[in-house]
C-alpha atoms as a PDB file:
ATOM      1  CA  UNK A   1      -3.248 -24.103  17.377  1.00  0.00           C
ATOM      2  CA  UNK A   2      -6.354 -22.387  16.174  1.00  0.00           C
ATOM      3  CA  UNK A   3      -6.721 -18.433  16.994  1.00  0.00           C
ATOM      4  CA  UNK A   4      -8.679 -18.716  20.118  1.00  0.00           C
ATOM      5  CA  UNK A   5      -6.188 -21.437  21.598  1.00  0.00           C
ATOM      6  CA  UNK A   6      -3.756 -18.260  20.452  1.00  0.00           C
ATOM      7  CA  UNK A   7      -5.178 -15.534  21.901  1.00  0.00           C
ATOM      8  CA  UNK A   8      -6.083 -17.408  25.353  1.00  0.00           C
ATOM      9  CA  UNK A   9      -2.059 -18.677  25.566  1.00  0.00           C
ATOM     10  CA  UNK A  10      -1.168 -14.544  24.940  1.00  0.00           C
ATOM     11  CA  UNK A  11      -3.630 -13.497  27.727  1.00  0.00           C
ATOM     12  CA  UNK A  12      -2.132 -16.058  30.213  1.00  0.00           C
ATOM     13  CA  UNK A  13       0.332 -13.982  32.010  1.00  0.00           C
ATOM     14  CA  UNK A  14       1.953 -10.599  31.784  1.00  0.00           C
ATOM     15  CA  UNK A  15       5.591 -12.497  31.257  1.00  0.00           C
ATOM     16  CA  UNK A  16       3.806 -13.100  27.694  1.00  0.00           C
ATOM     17  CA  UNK A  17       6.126 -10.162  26.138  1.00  0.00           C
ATOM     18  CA  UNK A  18       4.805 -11.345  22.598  1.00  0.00           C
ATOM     19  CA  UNK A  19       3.427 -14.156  20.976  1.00  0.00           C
ATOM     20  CA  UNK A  20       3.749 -14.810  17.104  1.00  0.00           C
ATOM     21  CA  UNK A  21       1.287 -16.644  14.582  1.00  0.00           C
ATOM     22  CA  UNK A  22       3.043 -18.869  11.574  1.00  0.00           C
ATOM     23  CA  UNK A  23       1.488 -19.958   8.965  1.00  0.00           C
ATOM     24  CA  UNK A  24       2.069 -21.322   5.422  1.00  0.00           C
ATOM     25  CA  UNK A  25       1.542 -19.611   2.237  1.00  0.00           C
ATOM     26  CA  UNK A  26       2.790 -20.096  -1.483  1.00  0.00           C
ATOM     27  CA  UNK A  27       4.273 -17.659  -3.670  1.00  0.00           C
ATOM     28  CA  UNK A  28       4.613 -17.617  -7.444  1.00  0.00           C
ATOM     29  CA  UNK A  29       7.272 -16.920  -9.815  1.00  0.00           C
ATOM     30  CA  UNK A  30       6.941 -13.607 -10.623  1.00  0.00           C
ATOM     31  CA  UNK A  31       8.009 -14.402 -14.191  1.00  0.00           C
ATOM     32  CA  UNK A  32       6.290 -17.873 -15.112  1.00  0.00           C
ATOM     33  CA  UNK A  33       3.622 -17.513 -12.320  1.00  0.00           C
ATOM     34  CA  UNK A  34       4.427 -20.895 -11.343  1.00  0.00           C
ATOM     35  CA  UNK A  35       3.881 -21.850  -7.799  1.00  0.00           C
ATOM     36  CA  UNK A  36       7.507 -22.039  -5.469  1.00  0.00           C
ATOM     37  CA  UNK A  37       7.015 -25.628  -4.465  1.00  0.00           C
ATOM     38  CA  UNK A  38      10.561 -25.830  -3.331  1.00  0.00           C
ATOM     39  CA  UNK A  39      10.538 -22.763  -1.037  1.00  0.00           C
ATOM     40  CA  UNK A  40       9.002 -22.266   2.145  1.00  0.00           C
ATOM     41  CA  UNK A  41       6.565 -19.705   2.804  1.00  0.00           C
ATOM     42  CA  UNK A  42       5.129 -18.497   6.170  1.00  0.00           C
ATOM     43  CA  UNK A  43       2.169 -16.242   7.451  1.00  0.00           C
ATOM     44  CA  UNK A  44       2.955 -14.152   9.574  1.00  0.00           C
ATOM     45  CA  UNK A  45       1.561 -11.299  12.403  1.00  0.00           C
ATOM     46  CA  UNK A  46       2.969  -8.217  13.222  1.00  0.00           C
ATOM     47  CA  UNK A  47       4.075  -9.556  16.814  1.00  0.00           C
ATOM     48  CA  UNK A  48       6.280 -12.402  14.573  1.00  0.00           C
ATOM     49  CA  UNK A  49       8.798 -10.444  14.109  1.00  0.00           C
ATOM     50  CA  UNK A  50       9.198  -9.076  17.976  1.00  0.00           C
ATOM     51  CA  UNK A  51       9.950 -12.837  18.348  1.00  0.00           C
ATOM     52  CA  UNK A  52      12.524 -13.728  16.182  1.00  0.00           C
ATOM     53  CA  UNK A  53      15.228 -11.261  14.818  1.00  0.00           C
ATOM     54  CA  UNK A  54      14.569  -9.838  11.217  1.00  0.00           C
ATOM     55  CA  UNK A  55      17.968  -8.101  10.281  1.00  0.00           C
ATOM     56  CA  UNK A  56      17.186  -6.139   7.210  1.00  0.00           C
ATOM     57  CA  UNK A  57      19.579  -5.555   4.566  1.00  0.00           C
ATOM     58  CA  UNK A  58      16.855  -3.226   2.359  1.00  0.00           C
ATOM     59  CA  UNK A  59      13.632  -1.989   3.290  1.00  0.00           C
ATOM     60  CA  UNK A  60      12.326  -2.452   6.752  1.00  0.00           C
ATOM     61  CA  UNK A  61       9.057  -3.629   8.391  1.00  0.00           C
ATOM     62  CA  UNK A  62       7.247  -0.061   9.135  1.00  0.00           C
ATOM     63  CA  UNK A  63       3.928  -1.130   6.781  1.00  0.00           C
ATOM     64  CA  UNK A  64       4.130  -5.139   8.221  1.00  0.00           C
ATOM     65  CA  UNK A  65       0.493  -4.169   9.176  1.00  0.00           C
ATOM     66  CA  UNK A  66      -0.754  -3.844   5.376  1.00  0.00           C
ATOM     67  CA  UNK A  67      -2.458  -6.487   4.532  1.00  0.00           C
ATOM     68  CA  UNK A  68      -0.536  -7.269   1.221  1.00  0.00           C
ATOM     69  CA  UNK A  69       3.057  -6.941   2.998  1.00  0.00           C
ATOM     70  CA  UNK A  70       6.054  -9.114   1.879  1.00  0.00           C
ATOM     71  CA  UNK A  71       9.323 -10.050   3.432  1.00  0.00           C
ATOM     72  CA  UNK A  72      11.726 -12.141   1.579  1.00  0.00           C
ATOM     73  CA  UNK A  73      15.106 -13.395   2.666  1.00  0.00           C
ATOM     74  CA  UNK A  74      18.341 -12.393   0.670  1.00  0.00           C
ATOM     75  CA  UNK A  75      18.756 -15.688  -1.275  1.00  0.00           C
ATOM     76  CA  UNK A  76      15.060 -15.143  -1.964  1.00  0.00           C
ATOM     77  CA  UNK A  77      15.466 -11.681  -3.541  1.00  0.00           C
ATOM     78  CA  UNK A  78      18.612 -12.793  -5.390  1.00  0.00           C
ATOM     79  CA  UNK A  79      16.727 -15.527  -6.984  1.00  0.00           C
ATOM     80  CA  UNK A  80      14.181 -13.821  -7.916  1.00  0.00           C
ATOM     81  CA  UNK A  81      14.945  -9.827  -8.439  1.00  0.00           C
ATOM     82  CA  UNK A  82      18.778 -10.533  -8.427  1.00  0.00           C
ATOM     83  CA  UNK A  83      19.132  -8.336  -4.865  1.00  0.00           C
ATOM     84  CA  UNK A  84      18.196  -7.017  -1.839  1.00  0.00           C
ATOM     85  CA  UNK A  85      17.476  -3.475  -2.975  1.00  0.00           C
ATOM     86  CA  UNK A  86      15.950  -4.497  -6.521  1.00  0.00           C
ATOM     87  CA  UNK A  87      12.913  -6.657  -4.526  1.00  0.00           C
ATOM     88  CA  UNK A  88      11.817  -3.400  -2.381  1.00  0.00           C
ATOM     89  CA  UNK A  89       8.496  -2.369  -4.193  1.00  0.00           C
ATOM     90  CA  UNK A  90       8.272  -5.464  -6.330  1.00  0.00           C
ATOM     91  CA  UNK A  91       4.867  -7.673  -6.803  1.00  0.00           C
ATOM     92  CA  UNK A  92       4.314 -10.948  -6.298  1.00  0.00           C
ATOM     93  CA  UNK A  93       1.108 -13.071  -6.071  1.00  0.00           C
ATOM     94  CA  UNK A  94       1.037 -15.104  -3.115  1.00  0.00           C
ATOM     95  CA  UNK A  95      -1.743 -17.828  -2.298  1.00  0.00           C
ATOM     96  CA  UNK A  96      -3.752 -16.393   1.036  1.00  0.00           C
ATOM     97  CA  UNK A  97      -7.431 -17.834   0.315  1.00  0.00           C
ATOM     98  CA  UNK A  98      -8.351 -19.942  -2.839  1.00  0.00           C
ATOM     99  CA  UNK A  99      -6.796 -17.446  -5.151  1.00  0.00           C
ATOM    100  CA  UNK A 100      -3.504 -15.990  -5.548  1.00  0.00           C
ATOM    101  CA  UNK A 101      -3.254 -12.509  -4.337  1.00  0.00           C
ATOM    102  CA  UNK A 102      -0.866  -9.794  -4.977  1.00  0.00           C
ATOM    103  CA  UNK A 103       1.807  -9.375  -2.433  1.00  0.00           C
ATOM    104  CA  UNK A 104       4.380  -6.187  -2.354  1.00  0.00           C
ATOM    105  CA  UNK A 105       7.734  -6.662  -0.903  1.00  0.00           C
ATOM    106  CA  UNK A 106       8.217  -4.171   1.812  1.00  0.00           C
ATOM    107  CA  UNK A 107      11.816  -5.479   3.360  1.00  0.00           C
ATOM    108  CA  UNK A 108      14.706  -7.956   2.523  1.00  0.00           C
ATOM    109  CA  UNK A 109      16.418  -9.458   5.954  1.00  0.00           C
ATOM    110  CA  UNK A 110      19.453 -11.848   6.390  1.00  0.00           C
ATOM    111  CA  UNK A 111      18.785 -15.553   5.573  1.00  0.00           C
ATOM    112  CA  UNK A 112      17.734 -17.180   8.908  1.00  0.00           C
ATOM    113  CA  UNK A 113      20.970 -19.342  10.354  1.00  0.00           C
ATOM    114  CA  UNK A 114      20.749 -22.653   9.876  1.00  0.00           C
ATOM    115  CA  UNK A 115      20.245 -23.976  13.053  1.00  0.00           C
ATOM    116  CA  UNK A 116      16.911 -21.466  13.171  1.00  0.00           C
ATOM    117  CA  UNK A 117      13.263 -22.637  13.422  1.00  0.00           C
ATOM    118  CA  UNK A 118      13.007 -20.670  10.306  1.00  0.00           C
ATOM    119  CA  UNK A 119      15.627 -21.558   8.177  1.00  0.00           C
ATOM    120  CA  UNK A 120      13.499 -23.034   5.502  1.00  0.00           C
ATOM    121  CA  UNK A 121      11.386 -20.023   5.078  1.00  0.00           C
ATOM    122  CA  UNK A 122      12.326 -17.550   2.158  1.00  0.00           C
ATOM    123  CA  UNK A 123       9.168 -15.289   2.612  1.00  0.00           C
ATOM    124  CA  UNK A 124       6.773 -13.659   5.282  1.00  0.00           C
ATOM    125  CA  UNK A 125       3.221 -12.843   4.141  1.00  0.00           C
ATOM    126  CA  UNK A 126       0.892 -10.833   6.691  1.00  0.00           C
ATOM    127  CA  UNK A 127      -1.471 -12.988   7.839  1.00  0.00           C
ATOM    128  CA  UNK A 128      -3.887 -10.017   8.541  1.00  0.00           C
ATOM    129  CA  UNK A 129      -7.848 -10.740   9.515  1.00  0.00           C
ATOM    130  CA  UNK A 130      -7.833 -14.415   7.759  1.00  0.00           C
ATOM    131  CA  UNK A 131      -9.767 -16.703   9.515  1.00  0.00           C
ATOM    132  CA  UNK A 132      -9.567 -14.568  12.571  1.00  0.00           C
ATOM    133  CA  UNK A 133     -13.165 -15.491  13.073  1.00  0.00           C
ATOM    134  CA  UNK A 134     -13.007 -18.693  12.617  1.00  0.00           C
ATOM    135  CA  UNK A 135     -13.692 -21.140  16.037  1.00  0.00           C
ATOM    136  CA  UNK A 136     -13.146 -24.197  14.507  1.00  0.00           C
ATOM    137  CA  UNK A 137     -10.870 -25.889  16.075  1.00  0.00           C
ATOM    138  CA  UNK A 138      -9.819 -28.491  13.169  1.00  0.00           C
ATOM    139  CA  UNK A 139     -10.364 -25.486  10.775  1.00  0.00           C
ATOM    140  CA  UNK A 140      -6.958 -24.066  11.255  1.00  0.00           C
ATOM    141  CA  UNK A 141      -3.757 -25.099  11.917  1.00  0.00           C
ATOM    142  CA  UNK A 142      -1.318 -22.342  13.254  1.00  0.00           C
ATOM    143  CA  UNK A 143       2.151 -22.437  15.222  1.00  0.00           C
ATOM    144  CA  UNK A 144       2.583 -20.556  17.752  1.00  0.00           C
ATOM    145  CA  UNK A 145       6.328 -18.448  19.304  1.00  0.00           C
ATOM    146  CA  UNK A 146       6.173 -17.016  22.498  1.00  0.00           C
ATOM    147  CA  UNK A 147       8.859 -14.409  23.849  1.00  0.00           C
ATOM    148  CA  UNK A 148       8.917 -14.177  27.183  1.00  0.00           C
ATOM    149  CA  UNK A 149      10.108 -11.097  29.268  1.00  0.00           C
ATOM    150  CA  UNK A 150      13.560 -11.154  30.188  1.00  0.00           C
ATOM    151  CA  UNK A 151      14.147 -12.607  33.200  1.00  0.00           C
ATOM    152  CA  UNK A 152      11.133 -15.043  32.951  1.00  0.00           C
ATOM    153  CA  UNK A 153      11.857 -18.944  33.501  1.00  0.00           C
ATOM    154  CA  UNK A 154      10.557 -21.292  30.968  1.00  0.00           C
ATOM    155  CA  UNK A 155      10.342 -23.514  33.855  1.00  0.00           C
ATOM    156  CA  UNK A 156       8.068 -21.359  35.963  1.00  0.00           C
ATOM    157  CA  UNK A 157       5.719 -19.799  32.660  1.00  0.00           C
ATOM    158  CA  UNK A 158       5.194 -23.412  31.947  1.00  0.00           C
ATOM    159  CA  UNK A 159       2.290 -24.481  33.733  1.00  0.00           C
ATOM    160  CA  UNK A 160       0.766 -20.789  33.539  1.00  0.00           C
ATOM    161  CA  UNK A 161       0.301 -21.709  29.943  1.00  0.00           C
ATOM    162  CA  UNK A 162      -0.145 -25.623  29.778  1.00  0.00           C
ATOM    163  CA  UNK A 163      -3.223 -24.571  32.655  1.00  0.00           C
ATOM    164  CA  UNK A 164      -4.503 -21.472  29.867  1.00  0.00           C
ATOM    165  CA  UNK A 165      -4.443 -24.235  27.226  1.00  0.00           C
ATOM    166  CA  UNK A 166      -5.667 -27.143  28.724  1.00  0.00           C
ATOM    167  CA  UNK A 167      -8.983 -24.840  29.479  1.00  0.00           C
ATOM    168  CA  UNK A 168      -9.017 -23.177  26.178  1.00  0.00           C
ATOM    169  CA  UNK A 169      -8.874 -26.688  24.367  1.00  0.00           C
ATOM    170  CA  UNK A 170     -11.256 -28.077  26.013  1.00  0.00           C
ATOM    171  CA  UNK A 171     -13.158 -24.818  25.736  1.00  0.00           C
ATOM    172  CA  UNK A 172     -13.279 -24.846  21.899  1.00  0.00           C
ATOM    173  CA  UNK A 173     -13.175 -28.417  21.117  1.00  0.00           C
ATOM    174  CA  UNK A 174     -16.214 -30.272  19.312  1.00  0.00           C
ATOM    175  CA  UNK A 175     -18.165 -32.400  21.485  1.00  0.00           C
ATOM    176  CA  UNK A 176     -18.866 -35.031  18.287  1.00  0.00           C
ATOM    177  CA  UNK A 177     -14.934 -35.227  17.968  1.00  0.00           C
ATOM    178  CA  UNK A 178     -14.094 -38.810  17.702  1.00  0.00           C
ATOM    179  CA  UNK A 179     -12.039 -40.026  20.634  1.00  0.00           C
ATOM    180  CA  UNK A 180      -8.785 -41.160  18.752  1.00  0.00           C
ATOM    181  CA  UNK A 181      -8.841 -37.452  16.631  1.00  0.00           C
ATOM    182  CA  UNK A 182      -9.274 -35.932  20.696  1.00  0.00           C
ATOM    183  CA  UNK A 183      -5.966 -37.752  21.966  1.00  0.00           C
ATOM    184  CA  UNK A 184      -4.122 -36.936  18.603  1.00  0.00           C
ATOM    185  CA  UNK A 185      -5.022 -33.386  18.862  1.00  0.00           C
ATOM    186  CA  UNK A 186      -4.106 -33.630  22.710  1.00  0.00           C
ATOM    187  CA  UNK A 187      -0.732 -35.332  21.459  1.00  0.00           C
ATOM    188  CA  UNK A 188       0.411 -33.180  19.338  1.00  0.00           C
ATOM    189  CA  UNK A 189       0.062 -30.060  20.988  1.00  0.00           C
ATOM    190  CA  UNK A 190       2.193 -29.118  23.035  1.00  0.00           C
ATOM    191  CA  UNK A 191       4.323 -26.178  24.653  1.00  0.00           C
ATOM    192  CA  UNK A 192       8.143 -26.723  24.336  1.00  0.00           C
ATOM    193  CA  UNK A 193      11.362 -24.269  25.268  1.00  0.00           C
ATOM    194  CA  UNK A 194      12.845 -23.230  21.713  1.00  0.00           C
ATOM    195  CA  UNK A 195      15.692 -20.949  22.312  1.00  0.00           C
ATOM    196  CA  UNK A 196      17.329 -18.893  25.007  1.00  0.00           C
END
Protein backbone atom coordinates (compact mmCIF):
# COMPACT_ATOMS: atom_id res chain seq x y z
CA UNK A 1 0.00 0.00 0.00
CA UNK A 2 1.17 3.51 -0.58
CA UNK A 3 0.54 6.18 2.41
CA UNK A 4 -2.67 7.58 1.22
CA UNK A 5 -4.19 3.95 0.64
CA UNK A 6 -2.78 3.92 4.56
CA UNK A 7 -4.14 6.69 5.97
CA UNK A 8 -7.72 6.29 4.17
CA UNK A 9 -7.84 2.31 5.58
CA UNK A 10 -6.96 4.09 9.37
CA UNK A 11 -9.78 6.68 8.92
CA UNK A 12 -12.34 3.95 7.94
CA UNK A 13 -13.92 3.22 11.19
CA UNK A 14 -13.45 3.96 14.84
CA UNK A 15 -12.88 -0.08 15.48
CA UNK A 16 -9.43 0.98 13.69
CA UNK A 17 -7.63 0.89 17.32
CA UNK A 18 -4.21 1.24 15.35
CA UNK A 19 -2.80 0.65 12.17
CA UNK A 20 1.05 0.00 11.59
CA UNK A 21 3.37 0.86 8.48
CA UNK A 22 6.32 -1.88 7.56
CA UNK A 23 8.80 -1.29 5.59
CA UNK A 24 12.29 -2.58 4.61
CA UNK A 25 15.54 -1.13 5.45
CA UNK A 26 19.27 -2.41 5.56
CA UNK A 27 21.64 -2.13 8.25
CA UNK A 28 25.42 -2.38 8.24
CA UNK A 29 27.93 -4.09 10.23
CA UNK A 30 28.90 -1.83 12.62
CA UNK A 31 32.46 -3.16 12.39
CA UNK A 32 33.13 -3.87 8.53
CA UNK A 33 30.26 -1.53 7.40
CA UNK A 34 29.13 -4.20 5.25
CA UNK A 35 25.53 -4.34 4.40
CA UNK A 36 23.33 -7.35 6.58
CA UNK A 37 22.12 -9.12 3.49
CA UNK A 38 21.12 -12.07 5.53
CA UNK A 39 19.00 -10.21 8.12
CA UNK A 40 15.79 -8.68 7.80
CA UNK A 41 15.17 -5.20 8.43
CA UNK A 42 11.81 -3.32 8.75
CA UNK A 43 10.54 0.40 8.86
CA UNK A 44 8.56 1.03 11.14
CA UNK A 45 5.84 3.86 12.76
CA UNK A 46 5.24 4.58 16.12
CA UNK A 47 1.63 2.90 15.95
CA UNK A 48 3.80 -0.58 14.86
CA UNK A 49 4.47 -1.41 17.90
CA UNK A 50 0.70 -0.91 19.49
CA UNK A 51 0.16 -3.77 16.96
CA UNK A 52 2.37 -6.36 17.65
CA UNK A 53 3.97 -7.04 21.15
CA UNK A 54 7.62 -5.66 21.65
CA UNK A 55 8.78 -7.33 25.01
CA UNK A 56 11.91 -5.53 25.91
CA UNK A 57 14.68 -7.09 27.63
CA UNK A 58 16.90 -3.51 27.71
CA UNK A 59 15.90 -0.19 26.82
CA UNK A 60 12.37 0.57 25.90
CA UNK A 61 10.54 2.48 23.11
CA UNK A 62 9.92 6.07 24.92
CA UNK A 63 12.08 8.08 21.92
CA UNK A 64 10.44 5.51 18.94
CA UNK A 65 9.39 9.00 17.59
CA UNK A 66 13.15 10.19 16.85
CA UNK A 67 13.78 9.96 13.66
CA UNK A 68 17.12 7.96 13.98
CA UNK A 69 15.51 5.28 16.51
CA UNK A 70 16.63 1.58 16.50
CA UNK A 71 15.16 -1.59 17.82
CA UNK A 72 17.00 -4.77 17.47
CA UNK A 73 15.98 -8.23 18.57
CA UNK A 74 18.16 -10.21 21.18
CA UNK A 75 19.94 -12.52 18.67
CA UNK A 76 20.51 -9.24 16.84
CA UNK A 77 22.28 -7.48 19.74
CA UNK A 78 24.19 -10.67 20.62
CA UNK A 79 25.56 -10.80 17.20
CA UNK A 80 26.48 -7.74 16.97
CA UNK A 81 27.24 -5.95 20.58
CA UNK A 82 27.35 -9.44 22.32
CA UNK A 83 23.93 -8.40 24.52
CA UNK A 84 20.94 -6.86 25.21
CA UNK A 85 22.23 -4.16 27.53
CA UNK A 86 25.65 -3.55 25.56
CA UNK A 87 23.43 -2.42 22.15
CA UNK A 88 21.42 0.41 24.23
CA UNK A 89 23.15 3.69 22.94
CA UNK A 90 25.10 2.00 20.20
CA UNK A 91 25.32 3.40 16.36
CA UNK A 92 24.62 1.87 13.45
CA UNK A 93 24.16 3.15 9.85
CA UNK A 94 21.10 1.99 8.38
CA UNK A 95 20.02 2.57 4.60
CA UNK A 96 16.69 5.04 4.76
CA UNK A 97 17.19 7.11 1.36
CA UNK A 98 20.19 6.58 -1.09
CA UNK A 99 22.69 6.84 1.68
CA UNK A 100 23.29 5.08 4.79
CA UNK A 101 22.28 6.98 7.80
CA UNK A 102 23.16 6.70 11.35
CA UNK A 103 20.75 4.82 13.46
CA UNK A 104 20.94 4.68 17.55
CA UNK A 105 19.60 1.71 19.28
CA UNK A 106 17.05 2.82 21.74
CA UNK A 107 15.58 -0.84 22.95
CA UNK A 108 16.40 -4.64 22.66
CA UNK A 109 12.96 -6.91 22.72
CA UNK A 110 12.52 -10.77 22.66
CA UNK A 111 13.11 -12.46 19.25
CA UNK A 112 9.66 -12.60 17.54
CA UNK A 113 8.23 -16.49 17.86
CA UNK A 114 8.52 -18.30 15.05
CA UNK A 115 5.26 -18.70 13.91
CA UNK A 116 5.14 -14.52 13.92
CA UNK A 117 4.68 -12.31 10.81
CA UNK A 118 7.89 -10.92 12.02
CA UNK A 119 10.07 -13.55 12.74
CA UNK A 120 12.58 -12.74 10.11
CA UNK A 121 13.07 -9.24 11.22
CA UNK A 122 16.16 -8.50 13.56
CA UNK A 123 15.70 -4.62 13.49
CA UNK A 124 13.02 -1.73 13.53
CA UNK A 125 14.06 1.60 11.98
CA UNK A 126 11.53 4.67 12.35
CA UNK A 127 10.18 5.26 9.29
CA UNK A 128 9.54 8.98 10.26
CA UNK A 129 8.37 11.71 7.37
CA UNK A 130 9.93 9.49 4.33
CA UNK A 131 7.98 9.66 1.47
CA UNK A 132 5.05 10.78 3.49
CA UNK A 133 4.35 13.10 0.63
CA UNK A 134 4.65 11.05 -1.86
CA UNK A 135 1.08 10.13 -3.99
CA UNK A 136 2.46 7.85 -6.20
CA UNK A 137 0.90 5.02 -6.08
CA UNK A 138 3.70 2.61 -7.72
CA UNK A 139 6.23 4.86 -5.81
CA UNK A 140 5.96 2.99 -2.60
CA UNK A 141 5.37 -0.19 -1.46
CA UNK A 142 4.28 -0.48 2.29
CA UNK A 143 2.45 -3.31 4.42
CA UNK A 144 0.05 -2.53 6.35
CA UNK A 145 -1.24 -4.25 10.38
CA UNK A 146 -4.36 -3.27 11.64
CA UNK A 147 -5.46 -3.85 15.42
CA UNK A 148 -8.77 -3.75 15.86
CA UNK A 149 -10.64 -2.85 19.17
CA UNK A 150 -11.42 -5.65 21.26
CA UNK A 151 -14.48 -6.99 20.65
CA UNK A 152 -14.48 -6.04 16.89
CA UNK A 153 -15.21 -8.97 14.25
CA UNK A 154 -12.86 -9.34 11.43
CA UNK A 155 -15.87 -10.51 9.72
CA UNK A 156 -17.95 -7.39 10.21
CA UNK A 157 -14.66 -4.58 9.83
CA UNK A 158 -14.16 -6.33 6.58
CA UNK A 159 -16.12 -4.65 4.11
CA UNK A 160 -15.79 -1.22 6.12
CA UNK A 161 -12.27 -1.40 4.87
CA UNK A 162 -12.33 -3.39 1.47
CA UNK A 163 -15.27 -0.30 0.66
CA UNK A 164 -12.37 2.58 2.18
CA UNK A 165 -9.88 0.88 -0.17
CA UNK A 166 -11.58 0.11 -3.12
CA UNK A 167 -12.34 4.14 -3.22
CA UNK A 168 -8.96 5.17 -2.14
CA UNK A 169 -7.34 2.94 -4.97
CA UNK A 170 -9.15 4.01 -7.40
CA UNK A 171 -8.78 7.49 -5.96
CA UNK A 172 -4.95 7.57 -6.31
CA UNK A 173 -4.36 5.34 -9.15
CA UNK A 174 -2.78 6.65 -12.57
CA UNK A 175 -5.14 6.93 -15.29
CA UNK A 176 -2.11 5.91 -18.02
CA UNK A 177 -1.65 2.65 -15.84
CA UNK A 178 -1.54 -0.18 -18.21
CA UNK A 179 -4.45 -2.55 -17.75
CA UNK A 180 -2.50 -5.83 -16.83
CA UNK A 181 -0.19 -3.56 -14.05
CA UNK A 182 -4.18 -2.30 -12.83
CA UNK A 183 -5.41 -6.03 -12.21
CA UNK A 184 -1.94 -7.02 -10.67
CA UNK A 185 -2.05 -4.16 -8.37
CA UNK A 186 -5.86 -5.04 -7.76
CA UNK A 187 -4.57 -8.76 -7.17
CA UNK A 188 -2.29 -8.38 -4.91
CA UNK A 189 -3.79 -6.23 -2.52
CA UNK A 190 -5.69 -7.36 -0.36
CA UNK A 191 -7.07 -7.30 3.37
CA UNK A 192 -6.63 -10.68 5.21
CA UNK A 193 -7.30 -11.77 9.16
CA UNK A 194 -3.64 -12.33 10.64
CA UNK A 195 -4.00 -13.24 14.20
CA UNK A 196 -6.51 -13.31 17.01
Amino acid sequence: LNRPQIQTLRDASPDVEAMGTLGETIIFDPETSVPLMDMSAGLIDTDFLQVFPFDFVAGSAVDFNRTDALILTETVAKRLFGGSAPAVGQQVMRLLTDEPEPATVIGVCRDFPINSTLATYGAFAQIGDNYSTNNDPNYESLQAFIRLRKGVSPKVITPVLANAFEKNRVLWEDESTPPDIRERTRQESRLVPLHD
